[in-house]
Protein backbone atom coordinates (compact mmCIF):
# COMPACT_ATOMS: atom_id res chain seq x y z
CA UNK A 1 -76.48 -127.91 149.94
CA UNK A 2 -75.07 -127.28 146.52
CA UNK A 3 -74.99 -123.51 145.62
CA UNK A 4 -77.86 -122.85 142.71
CA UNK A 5 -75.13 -121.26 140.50
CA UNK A 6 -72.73 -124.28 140.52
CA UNK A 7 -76.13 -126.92 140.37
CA UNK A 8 -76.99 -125.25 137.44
CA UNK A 9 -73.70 -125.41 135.91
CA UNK A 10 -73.59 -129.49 136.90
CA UNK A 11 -77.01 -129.98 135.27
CA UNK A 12 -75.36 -128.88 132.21
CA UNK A 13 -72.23 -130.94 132.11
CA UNK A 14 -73.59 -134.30 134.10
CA UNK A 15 -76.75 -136.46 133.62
CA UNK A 16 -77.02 -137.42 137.34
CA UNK A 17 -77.18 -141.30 136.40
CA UNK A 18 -80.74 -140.80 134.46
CA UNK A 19 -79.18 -141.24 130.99
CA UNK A 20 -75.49 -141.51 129.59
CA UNK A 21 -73.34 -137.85 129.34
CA UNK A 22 -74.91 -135.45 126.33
CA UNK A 23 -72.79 -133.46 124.23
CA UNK A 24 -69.98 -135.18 124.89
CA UNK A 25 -68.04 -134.27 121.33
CA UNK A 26 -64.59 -133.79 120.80
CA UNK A 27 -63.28 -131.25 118.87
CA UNK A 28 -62.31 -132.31 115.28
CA UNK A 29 -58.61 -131.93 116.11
CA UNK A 30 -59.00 -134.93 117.98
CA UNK A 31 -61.91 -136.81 116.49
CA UNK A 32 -62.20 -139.37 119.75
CA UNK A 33 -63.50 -139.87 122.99
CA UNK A 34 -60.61 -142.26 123.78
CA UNK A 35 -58.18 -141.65 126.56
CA UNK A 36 -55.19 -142.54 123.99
CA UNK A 37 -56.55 -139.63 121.97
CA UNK A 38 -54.74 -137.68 124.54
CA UNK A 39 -52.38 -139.66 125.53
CA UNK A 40 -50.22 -138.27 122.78
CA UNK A 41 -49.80 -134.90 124.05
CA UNK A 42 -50.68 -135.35 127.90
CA UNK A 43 -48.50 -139.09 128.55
CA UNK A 44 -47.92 -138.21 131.80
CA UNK A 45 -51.61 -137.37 132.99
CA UNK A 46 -52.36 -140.76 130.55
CA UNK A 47 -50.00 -142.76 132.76
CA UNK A 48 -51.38 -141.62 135.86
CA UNK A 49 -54.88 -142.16 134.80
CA UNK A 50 -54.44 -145.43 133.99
CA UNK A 51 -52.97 -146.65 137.24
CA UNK A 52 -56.11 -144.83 138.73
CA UNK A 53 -59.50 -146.49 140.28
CA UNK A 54 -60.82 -144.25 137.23
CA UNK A 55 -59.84 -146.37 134.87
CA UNK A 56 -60.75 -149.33 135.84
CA UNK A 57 -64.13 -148.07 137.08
CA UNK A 58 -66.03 -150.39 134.58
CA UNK A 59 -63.98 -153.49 134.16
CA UNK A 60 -62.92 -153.89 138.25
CA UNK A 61 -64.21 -157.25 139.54
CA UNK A 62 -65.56 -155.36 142.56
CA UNK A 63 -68.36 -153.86 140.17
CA UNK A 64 -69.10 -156.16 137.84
CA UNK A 65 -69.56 -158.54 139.92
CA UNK A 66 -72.48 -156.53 141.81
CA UNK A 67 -73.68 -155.49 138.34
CA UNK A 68 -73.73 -159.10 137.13
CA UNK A 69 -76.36 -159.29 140.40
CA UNK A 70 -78.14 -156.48 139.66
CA UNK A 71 -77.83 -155.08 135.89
CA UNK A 72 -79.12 -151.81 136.22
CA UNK A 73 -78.80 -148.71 133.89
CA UNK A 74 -78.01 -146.37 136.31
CA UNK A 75 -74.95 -147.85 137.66
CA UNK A 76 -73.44 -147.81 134.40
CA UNK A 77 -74.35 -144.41 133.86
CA UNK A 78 -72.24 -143.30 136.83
CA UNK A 79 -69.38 -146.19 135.81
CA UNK A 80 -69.41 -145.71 132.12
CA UNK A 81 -71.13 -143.16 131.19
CA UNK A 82 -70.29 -142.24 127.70
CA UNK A 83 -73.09 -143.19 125.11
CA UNK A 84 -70.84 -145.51 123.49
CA UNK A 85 -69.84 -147.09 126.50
CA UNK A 86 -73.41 -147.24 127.73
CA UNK A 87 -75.03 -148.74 124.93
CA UNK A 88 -71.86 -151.58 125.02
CA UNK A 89 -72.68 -152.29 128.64
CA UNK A 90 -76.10 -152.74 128.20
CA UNK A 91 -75.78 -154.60 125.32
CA UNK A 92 -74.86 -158.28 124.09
CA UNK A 93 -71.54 -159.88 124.73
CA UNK A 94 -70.38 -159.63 121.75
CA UNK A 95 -71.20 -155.50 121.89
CA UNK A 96 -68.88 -155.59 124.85
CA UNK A 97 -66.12 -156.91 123.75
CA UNK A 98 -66.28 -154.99 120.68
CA UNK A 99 -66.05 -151.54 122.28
CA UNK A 100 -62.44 -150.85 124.04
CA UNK A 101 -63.81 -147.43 125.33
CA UNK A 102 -65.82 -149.21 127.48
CA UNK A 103 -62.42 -150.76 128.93
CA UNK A 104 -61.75 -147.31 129.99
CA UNK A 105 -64.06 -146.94 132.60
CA UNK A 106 -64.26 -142.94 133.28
CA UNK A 107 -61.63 -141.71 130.71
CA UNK A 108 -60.51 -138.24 130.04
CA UNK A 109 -63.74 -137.31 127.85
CA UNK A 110 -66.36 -137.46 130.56
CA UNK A 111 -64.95 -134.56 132.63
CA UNK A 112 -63.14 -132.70 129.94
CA UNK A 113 -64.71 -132.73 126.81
CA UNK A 114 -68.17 -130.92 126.16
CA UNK A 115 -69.41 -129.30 123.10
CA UNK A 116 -66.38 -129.72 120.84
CA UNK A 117 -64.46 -128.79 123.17
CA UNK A 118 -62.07 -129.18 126.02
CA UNK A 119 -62.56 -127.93 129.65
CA UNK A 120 -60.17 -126.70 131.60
CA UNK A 121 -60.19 -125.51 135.58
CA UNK A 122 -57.62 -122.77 134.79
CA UNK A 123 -57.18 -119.95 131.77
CA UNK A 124 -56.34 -122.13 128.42
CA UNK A 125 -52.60 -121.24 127.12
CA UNK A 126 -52.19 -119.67 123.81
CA UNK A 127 -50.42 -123.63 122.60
CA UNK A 128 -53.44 -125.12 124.57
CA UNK A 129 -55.72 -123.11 122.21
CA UNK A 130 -53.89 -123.73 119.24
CA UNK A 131 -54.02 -127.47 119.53
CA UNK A 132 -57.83 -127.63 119.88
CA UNK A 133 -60.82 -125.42 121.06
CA UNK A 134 -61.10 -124.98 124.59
CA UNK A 135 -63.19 -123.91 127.29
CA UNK A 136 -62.55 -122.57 130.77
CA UNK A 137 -64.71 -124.46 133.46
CA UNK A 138 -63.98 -123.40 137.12
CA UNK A 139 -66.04 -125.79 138.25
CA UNK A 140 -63.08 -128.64 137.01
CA UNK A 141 -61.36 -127.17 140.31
CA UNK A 142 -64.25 -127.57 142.52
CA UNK A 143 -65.54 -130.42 144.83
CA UNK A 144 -69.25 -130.17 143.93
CA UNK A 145 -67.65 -131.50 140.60
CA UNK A 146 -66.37 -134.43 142.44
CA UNK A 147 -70.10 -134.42 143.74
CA UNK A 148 -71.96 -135.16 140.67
CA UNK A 149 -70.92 -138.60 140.88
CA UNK A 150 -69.57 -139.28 144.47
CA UNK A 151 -72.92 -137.74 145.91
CA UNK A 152 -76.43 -139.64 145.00
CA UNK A 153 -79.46 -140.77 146.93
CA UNK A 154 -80.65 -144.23 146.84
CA UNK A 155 -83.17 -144.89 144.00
CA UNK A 156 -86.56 -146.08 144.29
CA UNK A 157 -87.04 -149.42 142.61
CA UNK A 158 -90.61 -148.99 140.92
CA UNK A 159 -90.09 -147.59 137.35
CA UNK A 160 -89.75 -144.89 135.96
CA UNK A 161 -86.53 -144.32 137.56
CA UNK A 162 -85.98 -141.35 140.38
CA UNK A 163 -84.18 -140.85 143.32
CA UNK A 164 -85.69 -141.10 146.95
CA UNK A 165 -84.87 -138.98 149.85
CA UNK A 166 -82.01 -141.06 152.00
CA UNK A 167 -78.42 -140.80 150.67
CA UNK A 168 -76.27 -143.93 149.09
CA UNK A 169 -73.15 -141.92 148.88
CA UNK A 170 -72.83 -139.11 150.92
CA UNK A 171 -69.36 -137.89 150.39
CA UNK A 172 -70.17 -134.50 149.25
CA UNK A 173 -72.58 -133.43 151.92
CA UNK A 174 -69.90 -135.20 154.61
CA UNK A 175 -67.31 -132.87 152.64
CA UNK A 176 -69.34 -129.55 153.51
CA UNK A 177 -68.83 -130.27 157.07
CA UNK A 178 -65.74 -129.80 157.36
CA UNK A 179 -64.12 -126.72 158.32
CA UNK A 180 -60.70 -126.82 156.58
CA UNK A 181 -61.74 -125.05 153.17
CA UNK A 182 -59.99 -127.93 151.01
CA UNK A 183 -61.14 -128.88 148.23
CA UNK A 184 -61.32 -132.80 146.85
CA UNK A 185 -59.17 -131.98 144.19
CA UNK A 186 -56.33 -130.95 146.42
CA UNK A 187 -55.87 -134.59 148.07
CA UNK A 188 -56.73 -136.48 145.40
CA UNK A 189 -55.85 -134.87 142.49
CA UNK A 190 -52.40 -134.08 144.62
CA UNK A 191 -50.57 -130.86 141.82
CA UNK A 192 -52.96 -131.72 139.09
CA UNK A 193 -51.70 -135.12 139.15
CA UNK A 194 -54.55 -137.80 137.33
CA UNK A 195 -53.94 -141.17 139.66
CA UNK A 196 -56.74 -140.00 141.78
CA UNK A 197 -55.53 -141.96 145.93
CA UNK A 198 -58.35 -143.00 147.48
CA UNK A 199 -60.02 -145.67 149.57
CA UNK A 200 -57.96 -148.45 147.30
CA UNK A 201 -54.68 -146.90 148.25
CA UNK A 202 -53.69 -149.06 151.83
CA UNK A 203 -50.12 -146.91 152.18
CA UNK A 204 -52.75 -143.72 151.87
CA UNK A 205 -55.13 -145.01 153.98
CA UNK A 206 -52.12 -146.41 156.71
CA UNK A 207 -50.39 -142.86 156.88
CA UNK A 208 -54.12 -141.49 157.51
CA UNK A 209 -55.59 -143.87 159.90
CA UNK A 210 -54.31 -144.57 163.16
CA UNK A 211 -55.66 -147.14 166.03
CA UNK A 212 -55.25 -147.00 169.89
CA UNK A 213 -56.41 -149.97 172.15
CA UNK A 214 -56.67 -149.95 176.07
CA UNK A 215 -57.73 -152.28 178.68
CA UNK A 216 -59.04 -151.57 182.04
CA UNK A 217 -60.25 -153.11 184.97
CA UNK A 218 -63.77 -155.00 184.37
CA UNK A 219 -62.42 -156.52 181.39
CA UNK A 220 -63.13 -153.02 179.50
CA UNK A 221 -61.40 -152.40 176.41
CA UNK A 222 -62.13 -149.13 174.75
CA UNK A 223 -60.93 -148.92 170.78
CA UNK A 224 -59.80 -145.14 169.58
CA UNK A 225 -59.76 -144.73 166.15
CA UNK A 226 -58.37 -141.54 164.54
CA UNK A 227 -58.20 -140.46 160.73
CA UNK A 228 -55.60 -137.19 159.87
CA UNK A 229 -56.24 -135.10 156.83
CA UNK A 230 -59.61 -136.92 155.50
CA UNK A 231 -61.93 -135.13 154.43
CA UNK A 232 -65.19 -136.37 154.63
CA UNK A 233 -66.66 -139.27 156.62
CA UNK A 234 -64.59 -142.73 156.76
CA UNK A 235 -65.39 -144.89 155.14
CA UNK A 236 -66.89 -142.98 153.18
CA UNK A 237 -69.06 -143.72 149.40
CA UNK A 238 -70.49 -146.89 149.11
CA UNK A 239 -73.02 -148.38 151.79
CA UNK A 240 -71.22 -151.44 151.80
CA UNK A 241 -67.74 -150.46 152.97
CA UNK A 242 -66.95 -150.96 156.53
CA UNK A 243 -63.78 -151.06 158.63
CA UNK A 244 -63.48 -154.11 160.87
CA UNK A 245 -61.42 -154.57 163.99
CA UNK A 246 -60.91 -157.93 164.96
CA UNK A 247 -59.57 -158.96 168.44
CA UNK A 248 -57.93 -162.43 168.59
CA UNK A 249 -56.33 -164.69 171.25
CA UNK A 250 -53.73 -165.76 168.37
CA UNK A 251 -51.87 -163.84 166.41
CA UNK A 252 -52.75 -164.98 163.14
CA UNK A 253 -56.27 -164.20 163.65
CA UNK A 254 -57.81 -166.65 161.59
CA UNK A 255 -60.92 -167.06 163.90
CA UNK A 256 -61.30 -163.87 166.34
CA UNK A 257 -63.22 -163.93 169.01
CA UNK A 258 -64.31 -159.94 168.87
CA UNK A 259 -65.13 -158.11 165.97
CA UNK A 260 -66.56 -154.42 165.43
CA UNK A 261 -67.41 -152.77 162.21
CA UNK A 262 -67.47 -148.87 161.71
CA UNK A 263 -69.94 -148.29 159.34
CA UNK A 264 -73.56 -147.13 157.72
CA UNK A 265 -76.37 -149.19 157.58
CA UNK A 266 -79.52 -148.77 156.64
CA UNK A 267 -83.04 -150.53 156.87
CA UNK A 268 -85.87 -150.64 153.91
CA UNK A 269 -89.22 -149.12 155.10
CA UNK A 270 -92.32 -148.21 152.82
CA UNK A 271 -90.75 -144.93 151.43
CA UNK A 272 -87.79 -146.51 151.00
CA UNK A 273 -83.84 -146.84 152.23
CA UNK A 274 -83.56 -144.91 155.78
CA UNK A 275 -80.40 -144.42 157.40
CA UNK A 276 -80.35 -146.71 160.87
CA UNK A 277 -76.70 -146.44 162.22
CA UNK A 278 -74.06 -145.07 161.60
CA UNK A 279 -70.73 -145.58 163.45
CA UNK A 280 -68.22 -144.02 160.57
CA UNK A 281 -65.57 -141.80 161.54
CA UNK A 282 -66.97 -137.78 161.30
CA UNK A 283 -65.61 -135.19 159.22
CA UNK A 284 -62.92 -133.53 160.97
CA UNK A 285 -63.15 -130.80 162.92
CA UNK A 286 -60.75 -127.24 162.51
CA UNK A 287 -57.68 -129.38 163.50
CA UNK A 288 -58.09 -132.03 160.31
CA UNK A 289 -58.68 -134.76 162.88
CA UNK A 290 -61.17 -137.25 163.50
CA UNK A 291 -61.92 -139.82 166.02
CA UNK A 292 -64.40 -142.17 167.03
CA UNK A 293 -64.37 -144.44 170.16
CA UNK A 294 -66.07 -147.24 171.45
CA UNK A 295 -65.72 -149.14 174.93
CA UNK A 296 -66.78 -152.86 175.25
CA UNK A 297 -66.68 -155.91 177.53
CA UNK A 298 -64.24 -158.77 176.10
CA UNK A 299 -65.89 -161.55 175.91
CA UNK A 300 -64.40 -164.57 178.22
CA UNK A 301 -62.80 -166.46 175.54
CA UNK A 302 -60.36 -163.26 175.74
CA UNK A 303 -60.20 -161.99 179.35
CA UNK A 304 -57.20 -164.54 179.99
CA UNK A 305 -55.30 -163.66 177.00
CA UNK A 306 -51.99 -162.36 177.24
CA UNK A 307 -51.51 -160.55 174.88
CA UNK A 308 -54.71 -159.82 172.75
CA UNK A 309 -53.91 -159.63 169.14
CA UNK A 310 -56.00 -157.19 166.78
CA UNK A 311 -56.24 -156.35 163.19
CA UNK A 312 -57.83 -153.24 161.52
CA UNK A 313 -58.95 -154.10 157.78
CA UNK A 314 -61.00 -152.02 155.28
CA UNK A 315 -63.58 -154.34 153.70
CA UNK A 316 -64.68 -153.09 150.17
CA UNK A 317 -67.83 -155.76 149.10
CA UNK A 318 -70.91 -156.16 149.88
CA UNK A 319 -71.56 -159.63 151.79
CA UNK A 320 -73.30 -161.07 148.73
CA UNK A 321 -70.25 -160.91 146.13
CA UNK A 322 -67.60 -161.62 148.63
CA UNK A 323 -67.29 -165.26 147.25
CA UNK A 324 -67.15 -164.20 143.74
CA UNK A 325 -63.53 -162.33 144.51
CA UNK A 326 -60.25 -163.04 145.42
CA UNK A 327 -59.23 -161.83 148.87
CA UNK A 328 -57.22 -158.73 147.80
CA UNK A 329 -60.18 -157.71 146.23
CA UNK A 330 -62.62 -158.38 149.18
CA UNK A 331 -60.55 -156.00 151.73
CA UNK A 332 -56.87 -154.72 153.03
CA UNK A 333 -55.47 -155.10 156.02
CA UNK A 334 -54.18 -151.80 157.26
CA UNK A 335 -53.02 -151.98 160.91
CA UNK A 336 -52.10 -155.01 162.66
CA UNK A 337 -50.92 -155.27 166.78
CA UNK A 338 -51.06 -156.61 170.26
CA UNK A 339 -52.34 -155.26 173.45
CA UNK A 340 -50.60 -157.03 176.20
């Protein structure tokens, strides 16, 4: 559970999804929201934001096309939540494509500018100060900040809008129990650095995740998946993502004859979303490792196969807007072998 201290200072510098940011005003020195505002004295945060998932949090296919299905206000109060950006999204065609901020998905504004000014997670420098009026904000360094997007229950449908008891993304609350001390910031803001790795970065996700298949007699195979240095649940954020092993008796594995899915699912009961299964990898315990195993009969198609061929991918969409993207943007494959 968040601390009361730090909820109270979240309350005051996020809406929670119910409405787009308040008081987000830049001081005059810089007179706009807009990430190139700052891109002329920070180019190298600016450059690593804008290869970031940040970014592109409005304008990725992966979203719109799940917002094209469902157009509601609170997913672009999490995705672009500046009241510019908000009323552009919600708006006419013509009202998006005349607003670039909206282009710039969570920019630079939405976590550091409130009140005319700027926030910063550690003591403002006398040049800092001199440049524009700043504010120091500890809570920039911690991962409940992270939280007050990346943690959210699911939301009742009836109007007016509110938030029921199950959570949609659960990061935060996975984060908490853990037992390293780390903080988000410290993997995925990596020195301060703004590119923000994550579950769209395959050579992060390959050095983290590693796969171990065994067969025994019976026709048993047991599959032992492991995750170093993550630190929350994985997958982890949106309900939809899943990691699927497939087992194949050919080794491009066009049509396997196994597969297995670690994931959350969840069934809709009269008060609402409830969590039904959930076959993610855990948070890691003190040694920053996870695992999760599963044993299973091969089916016959496979017993005679010599050897079996397997693939580990990380799927990102929901079932329903697979067709509407382009296979790089459906999933990734991240480990690919043979068990003889």
């Amino acid at each position: 559970m968040i601390a009361w201290s730090f909820a109270l200072g979240l309350f005051s510098l996020f809406a929670q999804a119910l409405q787009p940011l308040p008081q987000v005003t830049p001081p005059p020195t810089i007179g706009s929201p807009s990430a190139q505002a700052c891109a002329r004295c920070h180019p190298k945060e600016y450059a690593a934001w804008q290869d970031s998932r940040h970014a592109h949090a409005y304008d990725n296919r992966l979203f719109l096309s799940s917002f094209r299905r469902e157009p509601m206000p609170w997913c672009i109060y999490c995705h672009a939540p500046l009241p510019a950006q908000a009323r552009a999204a919600l708006g006419t065609s013509q009202q998006r494509l005349n607003e670039p901020l909206l282009r710039e998905g969570i920019n630079c504004a939405i976590c550091h500018v409130r009140d005319g000014a700027i926030l910063s997670s550690h003591a403002p420098t006398a040049a800092a100060s001199a440049a524009h009026a700043m504010r120091y904000e500890p809570l920039l360094g911690k991962s409940e900040f992270c939280g007050a997007c990346h943690q959210f229950n699911f939301p009742h449908q009836a109007e007016p809008f509110r938030y029921g008891a199950t959570p949609m993304q659960n990061t935060l609350s996975e984060w908490q129990k853990t037992t390293r001390g780390m903080e988000c910031q410290e993997c995925h803001m990596p020195r301060g650095a703004h590119r923000f790795p994550g579950g769209h970065d395959a050579e992060l996700l390959r050095d983290r995740l590693s796969l171990a298949l065994t067969r025994s007699r019976g026709n048993i195979i047991t599959v032992a998946l492991r995750a170093r240095g993550i630190g929350h649940n994985f997958p982890t954020g949106d309900p939809f993502r899943r990691l699927r092993l497939e087992l194949c008796d050919e080794a491009a594995c066009d049509e396997p004859a196994l597969v297995l899915l670690f994931r959350r699912t969840f069934v809709h009961t009269k008060a609402g979303w409830e969590l039904d299964h959930d076959t993610t990898l855990p948070p890691p315990g003190p040694s920053g490792e996870s695992l999760r195993t599963v044993s299973i009969e091969l089916p016959a198609e496979l017993r005679a196969a010599a050897p079996i061929h397997y693939r580990l991918s990380y799927a990102y969409a929901a079932p329903s807007t697979e067709d509407d993207l382009r296979p790089e943007e459906r999933a990734v494959e991240l480990i690919r072998g043979q068990l003889q």
